[in-house]
Structure formats: C-alpha cells, structure tokens
N, C-alpha and C. Protein backbone atom coordinates (compact mmCIF):
# COMPACT_ATOMS: atom_id res chain seq x y z
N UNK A 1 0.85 -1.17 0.00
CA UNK A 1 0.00 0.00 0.00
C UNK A 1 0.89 1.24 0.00
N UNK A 2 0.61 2.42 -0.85
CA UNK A 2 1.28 3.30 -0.86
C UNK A 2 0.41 4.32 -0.35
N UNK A 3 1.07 5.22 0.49
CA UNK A 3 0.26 6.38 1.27
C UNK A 3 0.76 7.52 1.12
N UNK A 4 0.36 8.41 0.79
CA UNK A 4 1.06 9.62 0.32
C UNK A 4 -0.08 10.60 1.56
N UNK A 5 0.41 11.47 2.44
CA UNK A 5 -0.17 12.04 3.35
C UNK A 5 0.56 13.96 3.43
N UNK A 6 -0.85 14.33 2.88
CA UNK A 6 -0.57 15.65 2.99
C UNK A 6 -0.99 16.72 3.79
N UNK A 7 -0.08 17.19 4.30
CA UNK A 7 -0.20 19.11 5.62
C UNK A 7 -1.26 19.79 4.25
N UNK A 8 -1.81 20.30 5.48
CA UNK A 8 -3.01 21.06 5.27
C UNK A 8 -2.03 22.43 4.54
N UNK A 9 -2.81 23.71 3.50
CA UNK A 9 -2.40 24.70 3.03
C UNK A 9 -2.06 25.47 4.26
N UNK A 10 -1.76 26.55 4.10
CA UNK A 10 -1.65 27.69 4.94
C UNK A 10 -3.04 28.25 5.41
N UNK A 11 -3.31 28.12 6.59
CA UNK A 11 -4.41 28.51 7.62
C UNK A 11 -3.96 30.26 8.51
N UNK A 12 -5.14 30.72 8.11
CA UNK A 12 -4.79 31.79 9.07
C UNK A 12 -4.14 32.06 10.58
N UNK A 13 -4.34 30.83 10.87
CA UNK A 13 -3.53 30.86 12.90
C UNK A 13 -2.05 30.37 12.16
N UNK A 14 -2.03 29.90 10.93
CA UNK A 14 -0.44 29.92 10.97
C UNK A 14 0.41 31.28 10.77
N UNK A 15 -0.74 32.04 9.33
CA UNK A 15 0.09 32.84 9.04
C UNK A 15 0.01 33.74 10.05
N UNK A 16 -0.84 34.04 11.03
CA UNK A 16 -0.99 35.11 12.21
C UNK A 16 0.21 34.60 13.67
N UNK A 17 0.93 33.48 13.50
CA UNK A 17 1.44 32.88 14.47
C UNK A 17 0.35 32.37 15.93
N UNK A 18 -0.95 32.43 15.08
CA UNK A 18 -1.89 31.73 16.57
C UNK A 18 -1.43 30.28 16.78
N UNK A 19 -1.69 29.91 17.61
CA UNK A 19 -1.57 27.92 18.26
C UNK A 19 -3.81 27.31 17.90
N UNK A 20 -3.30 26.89 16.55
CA UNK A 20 -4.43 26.27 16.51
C UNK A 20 -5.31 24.86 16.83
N UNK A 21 -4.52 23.87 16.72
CA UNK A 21 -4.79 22.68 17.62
C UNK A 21 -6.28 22.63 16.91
N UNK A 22 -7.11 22.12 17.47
CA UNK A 22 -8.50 21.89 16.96
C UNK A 22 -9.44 23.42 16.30
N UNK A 23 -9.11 23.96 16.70
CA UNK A 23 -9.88 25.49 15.98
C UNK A 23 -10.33 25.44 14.42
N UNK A 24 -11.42 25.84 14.31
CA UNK A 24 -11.52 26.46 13.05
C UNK A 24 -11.15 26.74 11.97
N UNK A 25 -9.95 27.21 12.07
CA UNK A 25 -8.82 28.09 11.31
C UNK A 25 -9.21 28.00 10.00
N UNK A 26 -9.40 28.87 9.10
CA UNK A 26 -9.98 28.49 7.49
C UNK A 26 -8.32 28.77 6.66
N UNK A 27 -8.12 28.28 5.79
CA UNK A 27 -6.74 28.45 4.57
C UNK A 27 -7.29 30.30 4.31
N UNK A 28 -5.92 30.82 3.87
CA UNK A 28 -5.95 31.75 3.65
C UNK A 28 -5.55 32.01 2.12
N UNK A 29 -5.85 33.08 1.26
CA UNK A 29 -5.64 32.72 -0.53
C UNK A 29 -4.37 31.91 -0.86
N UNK A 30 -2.85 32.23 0.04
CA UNK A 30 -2.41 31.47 0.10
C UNK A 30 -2.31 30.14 -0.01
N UNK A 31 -2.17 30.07 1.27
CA UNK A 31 -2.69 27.93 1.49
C UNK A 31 -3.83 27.34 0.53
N UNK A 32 -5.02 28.21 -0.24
CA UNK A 32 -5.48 27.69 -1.09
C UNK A 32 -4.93 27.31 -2.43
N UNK A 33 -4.09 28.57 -2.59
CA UNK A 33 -3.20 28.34 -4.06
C UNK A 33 -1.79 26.37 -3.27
N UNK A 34 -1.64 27.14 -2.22
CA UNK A 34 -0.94 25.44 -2.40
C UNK A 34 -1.35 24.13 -1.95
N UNK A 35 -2.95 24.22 -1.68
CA UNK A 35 -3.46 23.16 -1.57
C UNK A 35 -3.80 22.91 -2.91
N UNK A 36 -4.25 24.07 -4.07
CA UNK A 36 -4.40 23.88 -6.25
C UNK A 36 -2.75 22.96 -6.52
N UNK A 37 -1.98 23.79 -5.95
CA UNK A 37 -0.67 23.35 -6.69
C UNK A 37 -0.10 22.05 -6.33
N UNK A 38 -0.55 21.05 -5.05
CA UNK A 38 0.02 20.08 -4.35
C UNK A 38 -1.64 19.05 -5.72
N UNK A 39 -2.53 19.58 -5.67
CA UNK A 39 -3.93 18.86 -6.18
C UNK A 39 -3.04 18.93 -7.92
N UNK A 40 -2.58 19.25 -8.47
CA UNK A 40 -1.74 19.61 -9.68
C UNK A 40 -0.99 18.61 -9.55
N UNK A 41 0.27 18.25 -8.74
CA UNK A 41 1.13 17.74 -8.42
C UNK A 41 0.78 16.31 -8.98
N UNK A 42 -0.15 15.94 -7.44
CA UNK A 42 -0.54 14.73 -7.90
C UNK A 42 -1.78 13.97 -8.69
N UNK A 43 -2.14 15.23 -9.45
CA UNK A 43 -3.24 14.83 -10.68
C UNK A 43 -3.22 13.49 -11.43
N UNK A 44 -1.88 13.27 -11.89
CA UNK A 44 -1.72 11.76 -11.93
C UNK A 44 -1.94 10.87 -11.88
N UNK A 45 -1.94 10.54 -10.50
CA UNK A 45 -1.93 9.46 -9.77
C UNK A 45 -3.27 9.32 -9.11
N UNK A 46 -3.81 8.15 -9.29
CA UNK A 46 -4.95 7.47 -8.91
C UNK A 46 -4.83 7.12 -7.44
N UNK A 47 -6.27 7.59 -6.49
CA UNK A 47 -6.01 7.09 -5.24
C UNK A 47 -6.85 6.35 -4.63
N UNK A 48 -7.06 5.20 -4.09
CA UNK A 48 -8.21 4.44 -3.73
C UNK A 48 -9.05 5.38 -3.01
N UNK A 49 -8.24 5.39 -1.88
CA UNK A 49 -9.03 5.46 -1.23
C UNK A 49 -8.65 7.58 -0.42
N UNK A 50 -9.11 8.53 0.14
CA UNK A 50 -8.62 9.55 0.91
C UNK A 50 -9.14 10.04 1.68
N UNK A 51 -8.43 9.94 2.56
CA UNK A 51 -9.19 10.31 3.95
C UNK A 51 -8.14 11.53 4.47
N UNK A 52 -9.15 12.53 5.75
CA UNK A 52 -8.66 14.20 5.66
C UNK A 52 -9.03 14.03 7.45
N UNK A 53 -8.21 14.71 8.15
CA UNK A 53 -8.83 15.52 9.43
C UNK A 53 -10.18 15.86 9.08
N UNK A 54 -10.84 15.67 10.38
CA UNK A 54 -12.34 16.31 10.07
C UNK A 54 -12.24 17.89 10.53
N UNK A 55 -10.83 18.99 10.69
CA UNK A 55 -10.69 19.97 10.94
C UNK A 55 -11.25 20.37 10.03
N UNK A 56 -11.75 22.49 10.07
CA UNK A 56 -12.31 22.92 8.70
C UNK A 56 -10.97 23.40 7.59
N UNK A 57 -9.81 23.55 8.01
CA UNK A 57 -8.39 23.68 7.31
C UNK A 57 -7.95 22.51 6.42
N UNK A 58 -8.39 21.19 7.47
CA UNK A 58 -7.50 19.95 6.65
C UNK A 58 -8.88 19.81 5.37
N UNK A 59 -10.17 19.68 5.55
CA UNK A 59 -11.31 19.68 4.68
C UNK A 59 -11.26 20.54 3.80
N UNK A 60 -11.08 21.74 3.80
CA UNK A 60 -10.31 22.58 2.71
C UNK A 60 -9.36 22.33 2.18
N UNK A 61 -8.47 21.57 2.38
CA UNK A 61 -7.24 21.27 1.46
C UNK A 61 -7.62 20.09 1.22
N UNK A 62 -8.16 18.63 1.65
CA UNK A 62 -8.96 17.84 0.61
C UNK A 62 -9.46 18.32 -0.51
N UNK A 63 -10.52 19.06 -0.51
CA UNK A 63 -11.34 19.72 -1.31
C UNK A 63 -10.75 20.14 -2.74
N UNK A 64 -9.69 21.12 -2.33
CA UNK A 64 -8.97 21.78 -3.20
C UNK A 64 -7.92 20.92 -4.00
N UNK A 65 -7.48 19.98 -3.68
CA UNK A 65 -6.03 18.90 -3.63
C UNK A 65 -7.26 17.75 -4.97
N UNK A 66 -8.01 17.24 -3.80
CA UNK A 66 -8.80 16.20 -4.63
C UNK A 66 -10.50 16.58 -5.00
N UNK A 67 -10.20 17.86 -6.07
CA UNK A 67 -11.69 17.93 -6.33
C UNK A 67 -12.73 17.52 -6.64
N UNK A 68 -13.77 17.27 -6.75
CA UNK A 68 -14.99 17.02 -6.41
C UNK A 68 -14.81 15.18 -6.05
N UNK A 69 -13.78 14.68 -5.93
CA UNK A 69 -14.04 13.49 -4.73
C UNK A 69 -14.50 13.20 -3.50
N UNK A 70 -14.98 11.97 -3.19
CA UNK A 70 -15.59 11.57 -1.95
C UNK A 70 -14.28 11.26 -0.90
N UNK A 71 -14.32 11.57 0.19
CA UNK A 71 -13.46 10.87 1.16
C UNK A 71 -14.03 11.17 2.70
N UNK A 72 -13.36 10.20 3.33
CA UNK A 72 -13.57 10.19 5.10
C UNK A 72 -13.28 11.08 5.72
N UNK A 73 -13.43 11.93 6.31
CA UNK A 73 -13.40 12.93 7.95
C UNK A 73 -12.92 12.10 9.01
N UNK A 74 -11.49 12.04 9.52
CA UNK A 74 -11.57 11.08 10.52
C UNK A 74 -10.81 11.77 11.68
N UNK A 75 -11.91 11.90 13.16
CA UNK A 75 -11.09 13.06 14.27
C UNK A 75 -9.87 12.47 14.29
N UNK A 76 -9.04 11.19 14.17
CA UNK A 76 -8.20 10.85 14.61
C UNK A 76 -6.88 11.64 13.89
N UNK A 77 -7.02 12.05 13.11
CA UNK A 77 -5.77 12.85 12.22
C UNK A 77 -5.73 14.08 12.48
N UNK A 78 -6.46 14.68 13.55
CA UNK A 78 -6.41 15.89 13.94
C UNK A 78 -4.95 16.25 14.53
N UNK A 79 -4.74 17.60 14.36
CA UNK A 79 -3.41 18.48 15.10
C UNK A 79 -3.76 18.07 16.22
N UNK A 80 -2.67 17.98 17.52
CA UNK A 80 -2.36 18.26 19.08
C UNK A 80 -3.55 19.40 19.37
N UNK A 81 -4.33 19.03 20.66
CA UNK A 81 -5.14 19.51 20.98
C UNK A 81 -4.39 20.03 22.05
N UNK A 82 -4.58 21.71 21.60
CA UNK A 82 -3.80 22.54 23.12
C UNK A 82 -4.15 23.15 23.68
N UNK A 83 -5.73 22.79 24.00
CA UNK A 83 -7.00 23.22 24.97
C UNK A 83 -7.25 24.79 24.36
N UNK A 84 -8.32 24.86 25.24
CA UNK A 84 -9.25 26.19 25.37
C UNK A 84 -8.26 27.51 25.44
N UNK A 85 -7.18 26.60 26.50
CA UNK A 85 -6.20 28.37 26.61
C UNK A 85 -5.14 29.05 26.00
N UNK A 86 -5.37 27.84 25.23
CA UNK A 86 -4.06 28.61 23.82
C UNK A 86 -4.79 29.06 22.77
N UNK A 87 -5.83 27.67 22.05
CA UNK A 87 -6.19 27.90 21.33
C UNK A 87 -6.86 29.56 20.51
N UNK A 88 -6.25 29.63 19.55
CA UNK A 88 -6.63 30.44 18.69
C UNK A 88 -5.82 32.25 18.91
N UNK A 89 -4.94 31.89 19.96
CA UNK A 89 -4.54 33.16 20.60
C UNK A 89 -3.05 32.95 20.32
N UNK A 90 -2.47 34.15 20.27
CA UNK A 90 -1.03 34.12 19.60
C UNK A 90 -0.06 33.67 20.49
N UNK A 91 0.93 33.45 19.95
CA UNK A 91 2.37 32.41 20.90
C UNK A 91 2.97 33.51 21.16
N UNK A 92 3.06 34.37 21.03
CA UNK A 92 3.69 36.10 21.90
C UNK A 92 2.99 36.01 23.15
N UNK A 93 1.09 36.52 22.92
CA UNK A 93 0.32 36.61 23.65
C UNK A 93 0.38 35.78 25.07
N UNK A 94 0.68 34.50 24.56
CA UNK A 94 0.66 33.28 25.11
C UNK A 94 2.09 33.09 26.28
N UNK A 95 3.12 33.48 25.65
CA UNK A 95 4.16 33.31 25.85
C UNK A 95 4.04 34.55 27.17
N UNK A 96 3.86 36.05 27.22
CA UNK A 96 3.33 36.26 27.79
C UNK A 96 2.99 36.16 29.09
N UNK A 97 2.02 35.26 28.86
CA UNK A 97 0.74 35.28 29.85
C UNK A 97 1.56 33.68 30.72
N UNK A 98 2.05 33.22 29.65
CA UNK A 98 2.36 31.91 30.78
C UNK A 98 3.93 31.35 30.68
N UNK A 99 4.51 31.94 29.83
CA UNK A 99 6.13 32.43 29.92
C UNK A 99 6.81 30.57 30.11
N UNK A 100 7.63 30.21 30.86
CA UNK A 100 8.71 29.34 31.21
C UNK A 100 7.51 27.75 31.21
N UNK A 101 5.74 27.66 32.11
CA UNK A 101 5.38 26.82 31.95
C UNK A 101 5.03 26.41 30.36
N UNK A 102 4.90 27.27 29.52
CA UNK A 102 4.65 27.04 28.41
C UNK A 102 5.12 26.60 27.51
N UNK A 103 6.70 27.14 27.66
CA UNK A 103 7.95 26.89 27.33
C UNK A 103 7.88 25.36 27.75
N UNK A 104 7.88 24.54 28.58
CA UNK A 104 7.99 23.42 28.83
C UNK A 104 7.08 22.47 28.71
N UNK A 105 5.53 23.12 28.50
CA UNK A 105 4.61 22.50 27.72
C UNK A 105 4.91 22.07 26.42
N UNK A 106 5.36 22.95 25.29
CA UNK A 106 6.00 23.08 23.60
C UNK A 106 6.74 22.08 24.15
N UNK A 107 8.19 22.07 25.03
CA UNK A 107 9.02 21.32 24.75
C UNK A 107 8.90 19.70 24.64
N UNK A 108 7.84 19.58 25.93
CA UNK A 108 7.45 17.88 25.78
C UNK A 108 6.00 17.88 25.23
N UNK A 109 5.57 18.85 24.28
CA UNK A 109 4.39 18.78 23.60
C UNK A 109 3.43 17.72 24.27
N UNK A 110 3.27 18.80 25.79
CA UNK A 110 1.85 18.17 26.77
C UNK A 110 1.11 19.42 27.17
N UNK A 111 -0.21 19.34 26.46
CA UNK A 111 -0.91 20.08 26.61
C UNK A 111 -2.27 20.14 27.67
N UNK A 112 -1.74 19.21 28.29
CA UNK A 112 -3.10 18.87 29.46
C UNK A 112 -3.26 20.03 30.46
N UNK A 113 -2.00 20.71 31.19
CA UNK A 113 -2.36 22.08 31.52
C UNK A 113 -3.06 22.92 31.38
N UNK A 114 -3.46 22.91 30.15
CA UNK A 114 -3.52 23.97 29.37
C UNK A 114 -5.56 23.29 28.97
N UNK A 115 -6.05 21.82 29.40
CA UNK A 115 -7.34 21.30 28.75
C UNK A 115 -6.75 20.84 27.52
N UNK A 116 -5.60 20.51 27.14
CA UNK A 116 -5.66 20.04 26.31
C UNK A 116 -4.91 18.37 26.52
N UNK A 117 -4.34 18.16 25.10
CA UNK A 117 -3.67 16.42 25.16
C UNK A 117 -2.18 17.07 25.22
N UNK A 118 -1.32 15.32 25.49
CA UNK A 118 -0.51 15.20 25.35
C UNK A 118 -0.02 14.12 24.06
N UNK A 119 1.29 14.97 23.86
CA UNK A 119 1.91 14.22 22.49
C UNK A 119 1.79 12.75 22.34
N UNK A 120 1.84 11.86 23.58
CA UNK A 120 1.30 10.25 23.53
C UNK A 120 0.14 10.46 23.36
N UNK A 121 -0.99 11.31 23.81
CA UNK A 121 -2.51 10.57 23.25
C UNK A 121 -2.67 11.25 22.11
N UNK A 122 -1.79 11.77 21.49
CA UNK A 122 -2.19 12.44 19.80
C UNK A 122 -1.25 10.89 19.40
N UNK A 123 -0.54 10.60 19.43
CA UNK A 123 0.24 9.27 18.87
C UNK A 123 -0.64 8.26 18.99
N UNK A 124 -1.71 8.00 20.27
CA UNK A 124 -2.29 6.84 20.59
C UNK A 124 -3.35 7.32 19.21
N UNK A 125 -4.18 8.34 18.85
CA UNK A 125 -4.88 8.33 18.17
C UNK A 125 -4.91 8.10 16.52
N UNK A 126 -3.52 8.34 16.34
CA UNK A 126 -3.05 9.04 15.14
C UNK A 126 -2.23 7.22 14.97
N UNK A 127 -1.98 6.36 16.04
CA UNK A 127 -1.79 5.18 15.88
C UNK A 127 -2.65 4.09 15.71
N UNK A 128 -3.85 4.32 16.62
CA UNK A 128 -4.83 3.93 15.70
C UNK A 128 -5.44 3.87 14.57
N UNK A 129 -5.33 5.33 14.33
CA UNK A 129 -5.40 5.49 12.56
C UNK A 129 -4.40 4.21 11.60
N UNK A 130 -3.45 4.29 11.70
CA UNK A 130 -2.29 3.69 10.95
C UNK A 130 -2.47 2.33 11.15
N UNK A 131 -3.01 2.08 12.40
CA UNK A 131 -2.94 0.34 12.13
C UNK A 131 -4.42 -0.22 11.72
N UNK A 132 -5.37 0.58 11.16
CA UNK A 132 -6.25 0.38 10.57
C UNK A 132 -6.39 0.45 8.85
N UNK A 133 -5.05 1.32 8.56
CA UNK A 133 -4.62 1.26 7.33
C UNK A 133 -3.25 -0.06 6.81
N UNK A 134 -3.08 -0.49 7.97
CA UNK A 134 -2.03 -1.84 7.40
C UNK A 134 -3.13 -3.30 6.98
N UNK A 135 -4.74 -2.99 7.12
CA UNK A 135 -5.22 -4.12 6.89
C UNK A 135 -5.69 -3.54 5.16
N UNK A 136 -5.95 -2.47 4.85
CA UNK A 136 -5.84 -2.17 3.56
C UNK A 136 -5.13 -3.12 2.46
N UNK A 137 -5.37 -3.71 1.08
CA UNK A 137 -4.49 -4.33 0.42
C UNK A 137 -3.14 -3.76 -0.01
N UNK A 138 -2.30 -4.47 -0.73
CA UNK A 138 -1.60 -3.79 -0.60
C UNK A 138 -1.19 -2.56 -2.11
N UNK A 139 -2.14 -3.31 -2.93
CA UNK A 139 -2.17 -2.91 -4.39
C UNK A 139 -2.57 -1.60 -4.05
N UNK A 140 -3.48 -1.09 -2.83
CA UNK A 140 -3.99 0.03 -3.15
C UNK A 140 -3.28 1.18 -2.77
N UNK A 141 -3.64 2.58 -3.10
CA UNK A 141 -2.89 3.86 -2.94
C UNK A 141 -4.15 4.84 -1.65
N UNK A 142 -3.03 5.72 -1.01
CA UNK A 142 -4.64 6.06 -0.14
C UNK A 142 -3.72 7.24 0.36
N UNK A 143 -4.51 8.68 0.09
CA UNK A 143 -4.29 9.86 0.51
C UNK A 143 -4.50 10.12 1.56
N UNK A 144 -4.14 10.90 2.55
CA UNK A 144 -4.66 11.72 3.66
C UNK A 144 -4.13 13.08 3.71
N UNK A 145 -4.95 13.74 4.09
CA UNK A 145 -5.04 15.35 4.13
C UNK A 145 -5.27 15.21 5.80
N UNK A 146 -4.02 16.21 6.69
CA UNK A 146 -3.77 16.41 8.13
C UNK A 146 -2.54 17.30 8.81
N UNK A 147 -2.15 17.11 9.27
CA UNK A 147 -1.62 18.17 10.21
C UNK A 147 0.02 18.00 10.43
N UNK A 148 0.60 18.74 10.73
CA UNK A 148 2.18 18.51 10.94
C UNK A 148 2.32 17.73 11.69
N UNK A 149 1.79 18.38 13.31
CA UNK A 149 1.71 17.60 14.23
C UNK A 149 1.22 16.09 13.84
N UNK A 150 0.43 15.56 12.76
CA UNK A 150 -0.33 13.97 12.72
C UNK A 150 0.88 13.57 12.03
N UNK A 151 1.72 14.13 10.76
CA UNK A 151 2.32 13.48 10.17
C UNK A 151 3.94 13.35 11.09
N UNK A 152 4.37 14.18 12.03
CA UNK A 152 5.33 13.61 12.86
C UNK A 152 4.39 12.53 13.86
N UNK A 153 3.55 12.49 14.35
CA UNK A 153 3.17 11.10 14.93
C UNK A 153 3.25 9.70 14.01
N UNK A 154 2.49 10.18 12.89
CA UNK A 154 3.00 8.49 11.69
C UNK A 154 4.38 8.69 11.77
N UNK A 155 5.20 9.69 11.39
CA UNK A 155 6.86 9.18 11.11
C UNK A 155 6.94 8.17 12.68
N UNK A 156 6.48 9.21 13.60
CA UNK A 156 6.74 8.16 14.92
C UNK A 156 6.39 7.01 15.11
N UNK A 157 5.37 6.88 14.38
CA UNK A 157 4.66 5.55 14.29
C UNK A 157 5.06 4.15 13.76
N UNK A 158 5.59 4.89 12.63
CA UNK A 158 6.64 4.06 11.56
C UNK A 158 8.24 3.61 12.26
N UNK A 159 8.93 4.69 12.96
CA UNK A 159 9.62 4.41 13.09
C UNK A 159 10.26 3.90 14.62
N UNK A 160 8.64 3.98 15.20
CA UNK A 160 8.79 3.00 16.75
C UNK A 160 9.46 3.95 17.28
N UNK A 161 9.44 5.60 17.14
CA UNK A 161 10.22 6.12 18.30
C UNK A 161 9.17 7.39 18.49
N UNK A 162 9.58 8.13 19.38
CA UNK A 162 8.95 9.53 19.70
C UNK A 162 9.91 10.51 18.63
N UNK A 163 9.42 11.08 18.11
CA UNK A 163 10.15 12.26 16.86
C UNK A 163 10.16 13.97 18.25
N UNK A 164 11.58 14.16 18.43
CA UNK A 164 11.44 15.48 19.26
C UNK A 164 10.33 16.35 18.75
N UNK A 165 10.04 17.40 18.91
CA UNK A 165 9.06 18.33 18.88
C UNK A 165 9.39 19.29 17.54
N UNK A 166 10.67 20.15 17.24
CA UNK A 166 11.74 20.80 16.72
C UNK A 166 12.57 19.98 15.96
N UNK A 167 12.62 18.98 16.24
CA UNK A 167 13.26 18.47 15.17
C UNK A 167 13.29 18.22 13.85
N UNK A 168 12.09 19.05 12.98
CA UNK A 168 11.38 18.99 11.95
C UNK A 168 10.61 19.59 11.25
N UNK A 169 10.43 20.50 10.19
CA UNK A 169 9.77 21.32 9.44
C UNK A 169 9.22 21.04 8.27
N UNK A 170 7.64 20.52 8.08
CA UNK A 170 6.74 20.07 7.41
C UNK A 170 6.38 21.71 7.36
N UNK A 171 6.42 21.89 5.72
CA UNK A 171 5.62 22.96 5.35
C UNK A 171 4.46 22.86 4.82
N UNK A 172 3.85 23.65 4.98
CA UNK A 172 2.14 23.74 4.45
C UNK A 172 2.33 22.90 3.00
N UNK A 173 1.26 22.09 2.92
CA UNK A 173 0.78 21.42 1.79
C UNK A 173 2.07 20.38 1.11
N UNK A 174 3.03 20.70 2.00
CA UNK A 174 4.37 19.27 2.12
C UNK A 174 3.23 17.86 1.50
N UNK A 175 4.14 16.59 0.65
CA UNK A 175 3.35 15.61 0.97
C UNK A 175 4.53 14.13 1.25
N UNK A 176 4.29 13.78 2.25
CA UNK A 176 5.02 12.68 2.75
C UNK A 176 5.08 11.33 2.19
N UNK A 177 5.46 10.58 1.64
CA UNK A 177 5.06 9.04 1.33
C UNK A 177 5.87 8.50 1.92
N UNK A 178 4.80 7.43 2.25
CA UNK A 178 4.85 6.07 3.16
C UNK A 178 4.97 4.56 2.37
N UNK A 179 5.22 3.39 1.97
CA UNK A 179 4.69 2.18 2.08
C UNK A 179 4.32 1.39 3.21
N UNK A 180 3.79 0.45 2.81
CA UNK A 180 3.51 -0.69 4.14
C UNK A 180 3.41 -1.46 2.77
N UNK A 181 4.08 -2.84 3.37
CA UNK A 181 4.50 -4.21 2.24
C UNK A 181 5.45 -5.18 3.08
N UNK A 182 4.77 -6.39 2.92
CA UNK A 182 5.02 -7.09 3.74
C UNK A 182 4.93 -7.42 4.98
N UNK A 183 3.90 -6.59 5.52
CA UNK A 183 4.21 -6.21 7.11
C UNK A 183 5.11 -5.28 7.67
N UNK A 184 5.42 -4.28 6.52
CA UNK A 184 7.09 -3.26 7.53
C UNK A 184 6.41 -2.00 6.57
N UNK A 185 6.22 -1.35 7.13
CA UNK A 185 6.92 0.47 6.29
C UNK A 185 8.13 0.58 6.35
N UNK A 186 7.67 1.42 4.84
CA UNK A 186 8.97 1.96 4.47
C UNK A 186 8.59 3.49 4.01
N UNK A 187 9.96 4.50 4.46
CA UNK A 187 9.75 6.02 3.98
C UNK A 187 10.56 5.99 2.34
C-alpha cells in the first residue's frame, strides 16, 4: 500500500502565528493556491481510497487537492489539541501570559495544563489510525489530508520512536510518502 499524506495549506492561525490545535482556522488565498498546486502535483496518480482531518483547514485542502471526490473525515488525524487556553490566541500573547510553563509544555508537547492532550494521546490516536490502514491491500494507494503535528506522529509511528518536537519542518501542503508491504513500512 502506498500512502502519500498531505499538511493542510496555509491557515490563518499559521500565518498570524496563533496555536491552533483543533480550531476552526480556514486556509488563507495562500494555502489555497498550495493546496491547487500540491492537487496539480498529484493529478496523476490514482487514489483508492482519501481520507482528511475532520478539521475545517485539513477539509479545505482535501477539497482543493482532490476535487470534487468523496473521502472520510476522521477526528483521529487531527493536530495536538492545546485546549481552550491557547487555542486560537497568539504564541507572543501566550508566551506572555504563561512564559517558562509554556515553554515546557512546547518542549514535551503536553498540553493537558492547558485542557488540552498530550503528544502520547495524539500518537495513541493518530496510531490507531495507521494500524487500521495496514489491513488495507496492498495494491492500493490512499491519501490523507492532516496536520504537521499527525504526520510527525506516523513518522513516529513508523519508526517505533517519539520524533522530538523541533526536530522537523513540514511545510504547508508538504506531501510525505509512506509504504507498508510485507508487514514493515517503508519512507
């Protein structure tokens, strides 16, 4: 099975530097033009099956990427949920208001302080996802439209370790491929 998994366009809490996590956030003309140009990309290529965050950002870049196709909404591919008290409010603002604990929230990406998750239960979810896609055949191809944060949990997933926080820069409308064959992924 080949999986090709793509970051959502550019969303307004990115380009504003807000912490969006589950919010709203709609693509901005931007992120729409590179959710057209990533949907260009892989015009090509045939996909069984595609499934998107049920966020309204990652559903917009489905949309735009794979037009007028059908696919799944699934909460499990959602961004790190970083509660009520970040959400939607800027990382200055933020930084701010809660300075050094916050700082050490980002660092071990645990947001329970805050009402939100921690980086293991975005992995537990985002791992469930993945091992529901290894019973898939293997002939088939299968998109997903999701989040930075989801696609460092699959690398983590894949590669049986925790991926640091910083250690990595997935840009908007980036697209990752995966196999699974034989029982093993491969990047």
């Amino acid at each position: 099975m080949e999986l090709y998994v793509i970051r959502h366009g550019q969303s307004e809490a990115n380009l504003e530097g807000r912490f969006s996590g589950w919010s709203p956030s709609p693509l901005t003309e931007l992120g729409r033009a590179q959710a057209e140009k990533t949907g260009e990309r892989l015009k090509g290529l045939r996909f069984d099956r595609i499934y998107s965050s049920d966020t309204y950002r990652a559903r917009q870049t489905t949309e735009l990427v794979f037009s007028g196709r059908e696919y799944t909404a699934d909460w499990r591919l959602r961004e790190i949920n970083v509660g009520p008290d970040l959400a939607e409010r800027t990382r200055t603002e933020c930084m701010a208001q809660y300075g050094d604990v916050l700082s050490d929230a980002l660092a071990r990406r645990d947001f329970i302080g805050f009402g939100g998750e921690s980086y293991d239960q975005q992995m537990e979810r985002v791992a469930s996802f993945m091992k529901e896609l290894e019973n898939i055949p293997e002939e088939e191809r299968i998109a997903v439209v999701c989040h930075g944060g989801s696609v460092v949990s699959m690398l983590g997933y894949v590669l049986g370790m925790r991926i640091p926080h910083n250690s990595m820069q997935l840009e908007n409308a980036s697209v990752t491929c995966f196999r699974y064959l034989n029982g093993n992924w491969k990047l």
